[in-house]
N, C-alpha and C. Protein backbone atom coordinates (compact mmCIF):
# COMPACT_ATOMS: atom_id res chain seq x y z
N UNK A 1 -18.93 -12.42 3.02
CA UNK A 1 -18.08 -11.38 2.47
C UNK A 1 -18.80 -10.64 1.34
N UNK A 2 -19.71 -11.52 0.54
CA UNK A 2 -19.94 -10.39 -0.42
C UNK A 2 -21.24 -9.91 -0.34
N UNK A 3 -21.97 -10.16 0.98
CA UNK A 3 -22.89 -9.44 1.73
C UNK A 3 -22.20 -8.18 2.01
N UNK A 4 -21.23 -8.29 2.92
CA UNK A 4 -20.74 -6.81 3.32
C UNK A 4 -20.16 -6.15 1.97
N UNK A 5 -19.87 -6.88 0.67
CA UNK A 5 -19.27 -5.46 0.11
C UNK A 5 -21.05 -5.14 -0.74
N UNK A 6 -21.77 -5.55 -0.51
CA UNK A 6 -23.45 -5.40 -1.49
C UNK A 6 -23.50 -4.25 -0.18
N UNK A 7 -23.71 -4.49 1.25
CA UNK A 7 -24.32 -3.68 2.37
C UNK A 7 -23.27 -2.24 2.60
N UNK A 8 -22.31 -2.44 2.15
CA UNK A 8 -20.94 -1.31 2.29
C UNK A 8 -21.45 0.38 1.74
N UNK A 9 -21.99 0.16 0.51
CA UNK A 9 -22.66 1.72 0.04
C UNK A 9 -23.66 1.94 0.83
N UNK A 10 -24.66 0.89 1.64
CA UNK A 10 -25.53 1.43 2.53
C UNK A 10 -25.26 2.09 3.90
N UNK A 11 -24.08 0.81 4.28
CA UNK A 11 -23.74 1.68 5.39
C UNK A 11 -23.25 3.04 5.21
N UNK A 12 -22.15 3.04 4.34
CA UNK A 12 -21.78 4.57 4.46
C UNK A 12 -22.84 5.38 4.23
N UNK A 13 -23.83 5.12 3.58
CA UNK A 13 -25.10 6.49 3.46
C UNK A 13 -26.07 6.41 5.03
N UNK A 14 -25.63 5.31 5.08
CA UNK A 14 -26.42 5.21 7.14
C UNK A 14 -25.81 6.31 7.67
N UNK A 15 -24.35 6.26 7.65
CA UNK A 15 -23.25 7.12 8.74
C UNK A 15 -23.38 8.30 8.17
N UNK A 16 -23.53 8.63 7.25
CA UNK A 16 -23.63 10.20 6.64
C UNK A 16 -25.13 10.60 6.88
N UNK A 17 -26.09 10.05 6.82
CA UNK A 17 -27.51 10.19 7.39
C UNK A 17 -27.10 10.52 8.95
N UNK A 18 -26.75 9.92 9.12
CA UNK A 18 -27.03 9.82 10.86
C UNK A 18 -25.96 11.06 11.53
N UNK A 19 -24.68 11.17 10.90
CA UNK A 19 -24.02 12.69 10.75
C UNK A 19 -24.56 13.89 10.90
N UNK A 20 -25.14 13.69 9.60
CA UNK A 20 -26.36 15.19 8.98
C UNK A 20 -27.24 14.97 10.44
N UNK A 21 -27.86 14.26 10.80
CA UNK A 21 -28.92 14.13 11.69
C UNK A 21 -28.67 15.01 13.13
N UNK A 22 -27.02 14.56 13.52
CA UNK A 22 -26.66 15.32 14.75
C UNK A 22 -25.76 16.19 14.44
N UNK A 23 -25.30 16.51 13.33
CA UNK A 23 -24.68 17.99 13.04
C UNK A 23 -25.11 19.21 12.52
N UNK A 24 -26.31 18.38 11.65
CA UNK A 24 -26.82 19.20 10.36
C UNK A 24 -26.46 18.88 9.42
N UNK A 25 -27.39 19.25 8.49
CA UNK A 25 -26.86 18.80 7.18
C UNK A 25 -26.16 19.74 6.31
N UNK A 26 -25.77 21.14 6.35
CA UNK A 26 -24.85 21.79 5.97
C UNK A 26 -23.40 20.91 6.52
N UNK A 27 -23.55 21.26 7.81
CA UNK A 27 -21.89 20.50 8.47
C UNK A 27 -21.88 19.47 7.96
N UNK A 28 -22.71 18.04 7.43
CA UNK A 28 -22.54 17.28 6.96
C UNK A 28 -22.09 17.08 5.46
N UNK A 29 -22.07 18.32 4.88
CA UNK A 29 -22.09 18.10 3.46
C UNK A 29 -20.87 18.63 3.64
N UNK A 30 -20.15 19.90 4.90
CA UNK A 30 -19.15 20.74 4.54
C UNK A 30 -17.83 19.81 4.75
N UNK A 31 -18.38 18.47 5.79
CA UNK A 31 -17.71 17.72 6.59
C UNK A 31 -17.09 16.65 5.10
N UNK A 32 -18.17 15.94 4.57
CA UNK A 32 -17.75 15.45 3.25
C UNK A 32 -16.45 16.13 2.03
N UNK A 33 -17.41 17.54 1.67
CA UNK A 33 -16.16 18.50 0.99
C UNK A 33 -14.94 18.57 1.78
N UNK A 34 -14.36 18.48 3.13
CA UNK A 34 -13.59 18.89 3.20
C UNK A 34 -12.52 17.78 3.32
N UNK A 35 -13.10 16.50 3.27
CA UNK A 35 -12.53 14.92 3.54
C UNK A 35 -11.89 15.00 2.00
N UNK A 36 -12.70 15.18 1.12
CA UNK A 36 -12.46 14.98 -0.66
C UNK A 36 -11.58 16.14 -0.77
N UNK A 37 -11.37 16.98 -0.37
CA UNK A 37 -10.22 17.95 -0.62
C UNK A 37 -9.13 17.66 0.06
N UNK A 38 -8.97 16.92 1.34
CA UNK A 38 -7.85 16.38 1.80
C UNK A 38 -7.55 15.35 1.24
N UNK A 39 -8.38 14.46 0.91
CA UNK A 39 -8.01 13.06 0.38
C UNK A 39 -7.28 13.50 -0.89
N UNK A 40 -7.71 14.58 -1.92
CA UNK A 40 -6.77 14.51 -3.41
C UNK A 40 -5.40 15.28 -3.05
N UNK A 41 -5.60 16.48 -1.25
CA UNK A 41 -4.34 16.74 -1.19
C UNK A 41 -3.45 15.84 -0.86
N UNK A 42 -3.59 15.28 -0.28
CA UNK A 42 -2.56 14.22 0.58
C UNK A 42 -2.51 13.17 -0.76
N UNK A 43 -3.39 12.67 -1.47
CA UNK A 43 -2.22 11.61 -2.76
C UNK A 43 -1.73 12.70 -3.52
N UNK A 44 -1.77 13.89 -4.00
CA UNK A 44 -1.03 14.23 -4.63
C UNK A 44 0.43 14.77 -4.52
N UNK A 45 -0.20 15.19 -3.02
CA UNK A 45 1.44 15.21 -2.05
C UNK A 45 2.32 13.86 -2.04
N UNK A 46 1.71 12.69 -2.04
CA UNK A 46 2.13 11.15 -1.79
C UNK A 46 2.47 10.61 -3.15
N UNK A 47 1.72 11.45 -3.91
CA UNK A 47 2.72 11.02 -5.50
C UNK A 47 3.53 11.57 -6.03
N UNK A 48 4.01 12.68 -5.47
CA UNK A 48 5.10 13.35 -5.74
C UNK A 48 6.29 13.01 -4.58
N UNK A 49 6.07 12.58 -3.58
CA UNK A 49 6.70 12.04 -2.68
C UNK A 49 7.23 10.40 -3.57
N UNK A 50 6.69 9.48 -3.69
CA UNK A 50 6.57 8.21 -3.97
C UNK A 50 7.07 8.43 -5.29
N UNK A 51 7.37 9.67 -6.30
CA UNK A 51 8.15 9.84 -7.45
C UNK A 51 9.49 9.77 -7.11
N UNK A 52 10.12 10.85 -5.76
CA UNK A 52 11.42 11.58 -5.74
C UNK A 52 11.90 10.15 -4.61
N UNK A 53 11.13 9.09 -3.67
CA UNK A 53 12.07 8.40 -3.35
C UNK A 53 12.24 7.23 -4.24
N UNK A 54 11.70 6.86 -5.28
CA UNK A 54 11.62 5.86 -6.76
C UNK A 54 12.87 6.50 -7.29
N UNK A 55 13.32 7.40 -7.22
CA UNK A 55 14.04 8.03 -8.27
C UNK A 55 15.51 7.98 -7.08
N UNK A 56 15.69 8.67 -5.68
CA UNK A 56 16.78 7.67 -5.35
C UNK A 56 16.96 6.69 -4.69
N UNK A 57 15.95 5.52 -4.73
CA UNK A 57 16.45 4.30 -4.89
C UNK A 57 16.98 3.79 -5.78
N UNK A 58 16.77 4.35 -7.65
CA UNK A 58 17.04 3.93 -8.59
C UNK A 58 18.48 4.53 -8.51
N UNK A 59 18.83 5.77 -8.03
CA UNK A 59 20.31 5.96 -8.07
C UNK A 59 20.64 5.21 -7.17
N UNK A 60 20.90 4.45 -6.25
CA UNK A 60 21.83 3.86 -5.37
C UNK A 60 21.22 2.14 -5.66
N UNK A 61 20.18 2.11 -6.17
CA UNK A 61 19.70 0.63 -6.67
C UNK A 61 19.50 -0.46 -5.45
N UNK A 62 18.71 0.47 -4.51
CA UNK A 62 18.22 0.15 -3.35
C UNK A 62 17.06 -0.04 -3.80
N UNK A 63 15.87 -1.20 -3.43
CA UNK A 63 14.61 -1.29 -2.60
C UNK A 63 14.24 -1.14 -1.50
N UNK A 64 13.28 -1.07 -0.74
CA UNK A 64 12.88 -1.08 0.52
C UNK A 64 11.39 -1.39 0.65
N UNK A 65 11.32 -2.41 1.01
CA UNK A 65 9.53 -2.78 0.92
C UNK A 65 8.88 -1.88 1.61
N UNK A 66 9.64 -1.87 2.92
CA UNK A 66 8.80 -1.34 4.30
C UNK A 66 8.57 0.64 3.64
N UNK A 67 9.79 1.23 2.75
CA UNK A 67 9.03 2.31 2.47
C UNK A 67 7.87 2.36 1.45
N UNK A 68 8.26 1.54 0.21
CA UNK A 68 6.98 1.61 -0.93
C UNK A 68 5.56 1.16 0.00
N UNK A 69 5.41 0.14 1.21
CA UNK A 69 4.57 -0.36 1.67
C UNK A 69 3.47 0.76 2.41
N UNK A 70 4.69 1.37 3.04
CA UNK A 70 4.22 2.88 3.70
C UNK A 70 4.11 3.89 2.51
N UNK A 71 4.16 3.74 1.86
CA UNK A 71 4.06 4.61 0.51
C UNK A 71 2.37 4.29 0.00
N UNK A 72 2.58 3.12 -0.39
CA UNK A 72 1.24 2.29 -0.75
C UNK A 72 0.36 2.60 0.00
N UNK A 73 0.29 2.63 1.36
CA UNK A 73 -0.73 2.70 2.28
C UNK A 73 -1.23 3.80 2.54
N UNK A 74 -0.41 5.24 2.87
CA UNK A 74 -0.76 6.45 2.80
C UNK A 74 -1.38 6.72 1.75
N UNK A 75 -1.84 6.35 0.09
CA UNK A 75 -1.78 6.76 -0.98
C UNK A 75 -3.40 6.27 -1.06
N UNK A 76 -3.37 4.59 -0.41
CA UNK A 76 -4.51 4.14 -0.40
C UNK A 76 -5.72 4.88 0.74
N UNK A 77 -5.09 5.51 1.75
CA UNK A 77 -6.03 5.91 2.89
C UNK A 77 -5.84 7.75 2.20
N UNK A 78 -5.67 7.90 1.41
CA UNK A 78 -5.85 9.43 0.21
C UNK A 78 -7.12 9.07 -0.07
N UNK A 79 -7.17 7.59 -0.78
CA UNK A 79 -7.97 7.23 -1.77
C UNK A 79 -9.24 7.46 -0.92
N UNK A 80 -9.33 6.59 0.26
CA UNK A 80 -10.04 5.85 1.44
C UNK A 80 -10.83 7.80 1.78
N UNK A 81 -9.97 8.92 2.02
CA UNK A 81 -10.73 9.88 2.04
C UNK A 81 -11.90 10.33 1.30
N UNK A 82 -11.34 10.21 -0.02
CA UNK A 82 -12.01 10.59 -1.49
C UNK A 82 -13.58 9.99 -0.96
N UNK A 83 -13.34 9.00 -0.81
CA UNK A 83 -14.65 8.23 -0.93
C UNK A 83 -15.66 8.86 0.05
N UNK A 84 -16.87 9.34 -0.11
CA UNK A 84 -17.54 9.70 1.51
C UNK A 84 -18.52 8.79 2.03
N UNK A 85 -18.07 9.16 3.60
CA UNK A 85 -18.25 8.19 4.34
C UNK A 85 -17.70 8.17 5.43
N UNK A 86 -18.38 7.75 6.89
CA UNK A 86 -17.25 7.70 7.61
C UNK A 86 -16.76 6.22 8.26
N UNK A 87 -16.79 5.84 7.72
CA UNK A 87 -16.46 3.87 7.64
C UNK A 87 -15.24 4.28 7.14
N UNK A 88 -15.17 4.77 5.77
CA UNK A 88 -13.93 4.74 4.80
C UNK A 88 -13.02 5.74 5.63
N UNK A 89 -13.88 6.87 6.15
CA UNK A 89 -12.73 8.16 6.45
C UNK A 89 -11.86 7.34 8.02
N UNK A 90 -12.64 6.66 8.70
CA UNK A 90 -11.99 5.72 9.69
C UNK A 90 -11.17 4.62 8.99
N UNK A 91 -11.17 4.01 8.16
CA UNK A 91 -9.98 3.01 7.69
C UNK A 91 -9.07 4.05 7.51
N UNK A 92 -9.14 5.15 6.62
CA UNK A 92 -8.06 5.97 6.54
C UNK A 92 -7.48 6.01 7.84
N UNK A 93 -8.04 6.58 8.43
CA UNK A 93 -7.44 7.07 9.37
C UNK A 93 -6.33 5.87 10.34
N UNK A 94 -6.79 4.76 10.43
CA UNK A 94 -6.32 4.05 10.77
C UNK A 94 -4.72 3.84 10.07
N UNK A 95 -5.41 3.34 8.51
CA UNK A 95 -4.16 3.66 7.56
C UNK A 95 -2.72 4.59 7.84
N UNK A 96 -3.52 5.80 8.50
CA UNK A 96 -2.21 7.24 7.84
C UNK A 96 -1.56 7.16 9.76
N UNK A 97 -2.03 6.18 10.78
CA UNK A 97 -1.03 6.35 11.56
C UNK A 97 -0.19 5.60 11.75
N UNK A 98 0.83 5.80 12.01
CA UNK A 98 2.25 4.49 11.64
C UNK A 98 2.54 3.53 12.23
N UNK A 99 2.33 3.57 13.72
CA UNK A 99 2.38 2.12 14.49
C UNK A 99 1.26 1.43 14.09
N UNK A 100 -0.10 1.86 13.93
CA UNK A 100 -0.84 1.12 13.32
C UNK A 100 -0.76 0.63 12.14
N UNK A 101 -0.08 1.50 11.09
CA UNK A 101 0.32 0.77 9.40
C UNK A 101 1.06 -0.17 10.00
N UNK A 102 1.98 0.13 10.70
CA UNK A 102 3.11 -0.91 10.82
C UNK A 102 2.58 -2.20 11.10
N UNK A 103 1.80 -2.62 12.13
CA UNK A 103 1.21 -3.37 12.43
C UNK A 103 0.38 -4.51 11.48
N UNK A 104 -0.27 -3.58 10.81
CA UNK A 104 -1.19 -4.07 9.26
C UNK A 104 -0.21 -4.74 8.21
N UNK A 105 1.05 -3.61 8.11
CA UNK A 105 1.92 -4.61 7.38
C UNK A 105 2.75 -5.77 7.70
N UNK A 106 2.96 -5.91 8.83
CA UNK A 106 3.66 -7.08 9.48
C UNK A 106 2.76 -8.39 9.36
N UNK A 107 1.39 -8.20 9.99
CA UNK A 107 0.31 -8.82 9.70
C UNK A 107 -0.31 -9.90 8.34
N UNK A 108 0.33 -8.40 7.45
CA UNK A 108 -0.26 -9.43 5.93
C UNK A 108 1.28 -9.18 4.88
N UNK A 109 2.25 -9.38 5.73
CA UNK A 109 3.23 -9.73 4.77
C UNK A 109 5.00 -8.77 5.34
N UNK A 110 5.72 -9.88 5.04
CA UNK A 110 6.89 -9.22 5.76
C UNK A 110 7.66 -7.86 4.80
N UNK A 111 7.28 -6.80 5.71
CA UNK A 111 7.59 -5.69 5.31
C UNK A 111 8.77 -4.73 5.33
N UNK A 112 9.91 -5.68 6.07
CA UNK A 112 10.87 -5.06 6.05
C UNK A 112 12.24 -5.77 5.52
N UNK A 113 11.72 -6.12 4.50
CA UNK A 113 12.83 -6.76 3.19
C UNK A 113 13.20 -5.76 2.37
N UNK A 114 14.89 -6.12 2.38
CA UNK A 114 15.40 -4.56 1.71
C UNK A 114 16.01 -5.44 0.63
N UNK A 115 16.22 -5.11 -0.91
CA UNK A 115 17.07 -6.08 -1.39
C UNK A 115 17.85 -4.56 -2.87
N UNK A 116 18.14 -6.03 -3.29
CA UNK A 116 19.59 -4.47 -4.51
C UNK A 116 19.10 -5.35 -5.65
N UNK A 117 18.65 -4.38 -6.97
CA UNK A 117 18.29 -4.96 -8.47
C UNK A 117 18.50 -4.51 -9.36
N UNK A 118 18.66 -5.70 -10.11
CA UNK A 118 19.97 -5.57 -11.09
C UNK A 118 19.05 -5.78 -12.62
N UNK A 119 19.69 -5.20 -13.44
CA UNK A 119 18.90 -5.11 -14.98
C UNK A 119 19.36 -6.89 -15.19
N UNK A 120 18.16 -7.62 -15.94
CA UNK A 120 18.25 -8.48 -16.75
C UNK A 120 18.02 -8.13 -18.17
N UNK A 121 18.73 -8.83 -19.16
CA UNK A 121 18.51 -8.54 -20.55
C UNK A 121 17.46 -8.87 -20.81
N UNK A 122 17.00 -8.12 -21.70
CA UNK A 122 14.99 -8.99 -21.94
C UNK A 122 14.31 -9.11 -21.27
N UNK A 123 14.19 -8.74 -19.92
CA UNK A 123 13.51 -9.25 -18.59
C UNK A 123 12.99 -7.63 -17.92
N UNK A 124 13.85 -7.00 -18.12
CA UNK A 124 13.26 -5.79 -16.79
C UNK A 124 14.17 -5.59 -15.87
N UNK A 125 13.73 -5.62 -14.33
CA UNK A 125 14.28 -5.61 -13.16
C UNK A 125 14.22 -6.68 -12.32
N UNK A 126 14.74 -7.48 -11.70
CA UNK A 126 14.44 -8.50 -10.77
C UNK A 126 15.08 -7.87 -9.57
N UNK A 127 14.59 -8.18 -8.73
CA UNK A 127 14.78 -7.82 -7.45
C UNK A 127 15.82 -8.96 -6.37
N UNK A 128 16.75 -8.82 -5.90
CA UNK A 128 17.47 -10.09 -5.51
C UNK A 128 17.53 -9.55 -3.79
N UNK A 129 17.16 -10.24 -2.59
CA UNK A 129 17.34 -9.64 -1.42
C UNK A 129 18.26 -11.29 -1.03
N UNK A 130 19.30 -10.36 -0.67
CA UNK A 130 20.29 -11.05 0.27
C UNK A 130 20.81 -11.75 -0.63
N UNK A 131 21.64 -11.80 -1.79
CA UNK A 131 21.83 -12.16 -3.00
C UNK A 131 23.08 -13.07 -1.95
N UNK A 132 23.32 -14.35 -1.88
CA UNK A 132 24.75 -14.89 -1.48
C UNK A 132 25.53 -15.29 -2.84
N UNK A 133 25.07 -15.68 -3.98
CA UNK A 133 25.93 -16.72 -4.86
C UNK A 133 24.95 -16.48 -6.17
N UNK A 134 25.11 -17.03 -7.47
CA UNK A 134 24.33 -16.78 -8.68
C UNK A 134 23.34 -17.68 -8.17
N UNK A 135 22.27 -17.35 -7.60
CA UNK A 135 21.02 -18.57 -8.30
C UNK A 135 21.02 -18.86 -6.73
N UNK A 136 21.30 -18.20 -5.98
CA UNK A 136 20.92 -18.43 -4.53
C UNK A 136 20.40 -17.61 -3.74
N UNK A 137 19.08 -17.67 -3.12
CA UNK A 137 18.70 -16.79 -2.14
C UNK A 137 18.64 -17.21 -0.76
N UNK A 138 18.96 -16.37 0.21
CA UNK A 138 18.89 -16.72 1.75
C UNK A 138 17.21 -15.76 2.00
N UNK A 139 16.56 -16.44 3.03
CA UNK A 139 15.04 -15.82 3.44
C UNK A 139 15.33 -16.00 4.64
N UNK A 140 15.10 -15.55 5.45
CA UNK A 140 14.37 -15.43 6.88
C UNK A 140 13.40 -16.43 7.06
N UNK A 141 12.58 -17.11 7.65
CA UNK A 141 11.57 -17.87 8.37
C UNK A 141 11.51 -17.93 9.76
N UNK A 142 11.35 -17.63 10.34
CA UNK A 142 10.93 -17.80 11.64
C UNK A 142 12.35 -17.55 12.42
N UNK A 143 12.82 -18.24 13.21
CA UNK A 143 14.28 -18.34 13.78
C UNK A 143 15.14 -19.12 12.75
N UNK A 144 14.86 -19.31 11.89
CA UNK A 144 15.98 -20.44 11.14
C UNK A 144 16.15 -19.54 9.36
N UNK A 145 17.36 -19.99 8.78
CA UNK A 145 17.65 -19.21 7.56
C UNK A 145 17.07 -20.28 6.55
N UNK A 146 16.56 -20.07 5.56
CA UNK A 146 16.25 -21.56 4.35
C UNK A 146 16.80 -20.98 2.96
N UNK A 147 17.39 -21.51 2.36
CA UNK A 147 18.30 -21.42 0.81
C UNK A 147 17.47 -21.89 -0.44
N UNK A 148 17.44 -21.24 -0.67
CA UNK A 148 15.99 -21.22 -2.16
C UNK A 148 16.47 -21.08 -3.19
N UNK A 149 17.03 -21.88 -4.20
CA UNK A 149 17.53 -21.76 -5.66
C UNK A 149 16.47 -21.25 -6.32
N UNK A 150 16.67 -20.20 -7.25
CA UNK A 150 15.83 -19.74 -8.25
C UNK A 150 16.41 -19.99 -9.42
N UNK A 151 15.96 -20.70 -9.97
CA UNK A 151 16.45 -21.18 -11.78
C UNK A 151 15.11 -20.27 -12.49
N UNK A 152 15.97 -19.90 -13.38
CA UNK A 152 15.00 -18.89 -14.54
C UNK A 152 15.51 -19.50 -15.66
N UNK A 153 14.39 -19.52 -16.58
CA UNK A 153 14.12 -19.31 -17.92
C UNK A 153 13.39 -19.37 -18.63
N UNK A 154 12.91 -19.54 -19.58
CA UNK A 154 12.39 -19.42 -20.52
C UNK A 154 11.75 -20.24 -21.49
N UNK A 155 10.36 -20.22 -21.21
CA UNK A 155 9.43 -21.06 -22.04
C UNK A 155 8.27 -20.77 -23.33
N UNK A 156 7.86 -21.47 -24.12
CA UNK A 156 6.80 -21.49 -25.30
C UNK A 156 5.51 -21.97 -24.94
N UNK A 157 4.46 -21.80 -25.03
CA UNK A 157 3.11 -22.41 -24.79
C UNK A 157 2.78 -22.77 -26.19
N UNK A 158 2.53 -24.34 -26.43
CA UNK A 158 2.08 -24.13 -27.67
C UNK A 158 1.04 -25.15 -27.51
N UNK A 159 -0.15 -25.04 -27.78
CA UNK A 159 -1.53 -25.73 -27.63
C UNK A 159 -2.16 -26.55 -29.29
């Protein structure tokens, strides 16, 4: 693994070499500029997007993983443009289509947990999905439901 992220800046200057080689190297450079101008359009479109649905979930005091997740991911394959290269401009791409996000997120984590959150004093926001009782959560696992007490409070470290 940390062979490929040491070999990762080479490859992408391989694929952009080898670009320039069968396009030219104008088209290759115009091909770069025009990846980095989409990549800052599309997050800046995706952060103004990812502002106005933050803002009504907070009015109705909804979460939704599966949208911030798809939120997250479009924002990251923005990023994935920025960068040049066409290794990176292919993860994007992979990224920004949706049966395929979908897929990626199911993969590395369950993405379609919706839950309702409620202000704690001193605390912030906690997030409660499928709230049954004070101090009880229901989860999903596989075919079967499992009941998970969460006790909170509050501790000192003193060394």
């Amino acid at each position: 693994m940390q062979l490929l992220i040491i070999l990762f800046p080479f490859l992408e200057l391989f694929s952009l070499i080898e670009l320039g080689d069968s396009i030219g190297s104008v088209n290759a450079i115009l091909y770069v500029i025009a990846t980095i101008f989409l990549g800052i359009t599309l997050l800046k479109r995706q952060g103004i997007s990812v502002l106005q649905r933050a803002q009504e979930m907070n009015s109705g005091g909804w979460i939704s993983s599966r949208w911030l997740l798809d939120d997250m991911a479009i924002g990251f394959a923005a990023m994935l443009l920025i960068i040049p290269g066409l290794i990176t401009d292919t993860m994007a791409l992979i990224l920004m289509i949706a049966p395929l996000r979908r897929i990626l997120s199911r993969k590395f984590g369950d993405a379609n947990e919706t839950g309702r959150y409620s202000q704690q004093t001193n605390q912030g926001y906690q997030a409660d999905t499928n709230r049954t009782s004070r101090g009880q959560t229901n989860r999903k696992a596989g075919s079967h439901t499992e009941s998970i007490t969460i006790i909170e409070g509050e501790y000192e470290r003193k060394d």
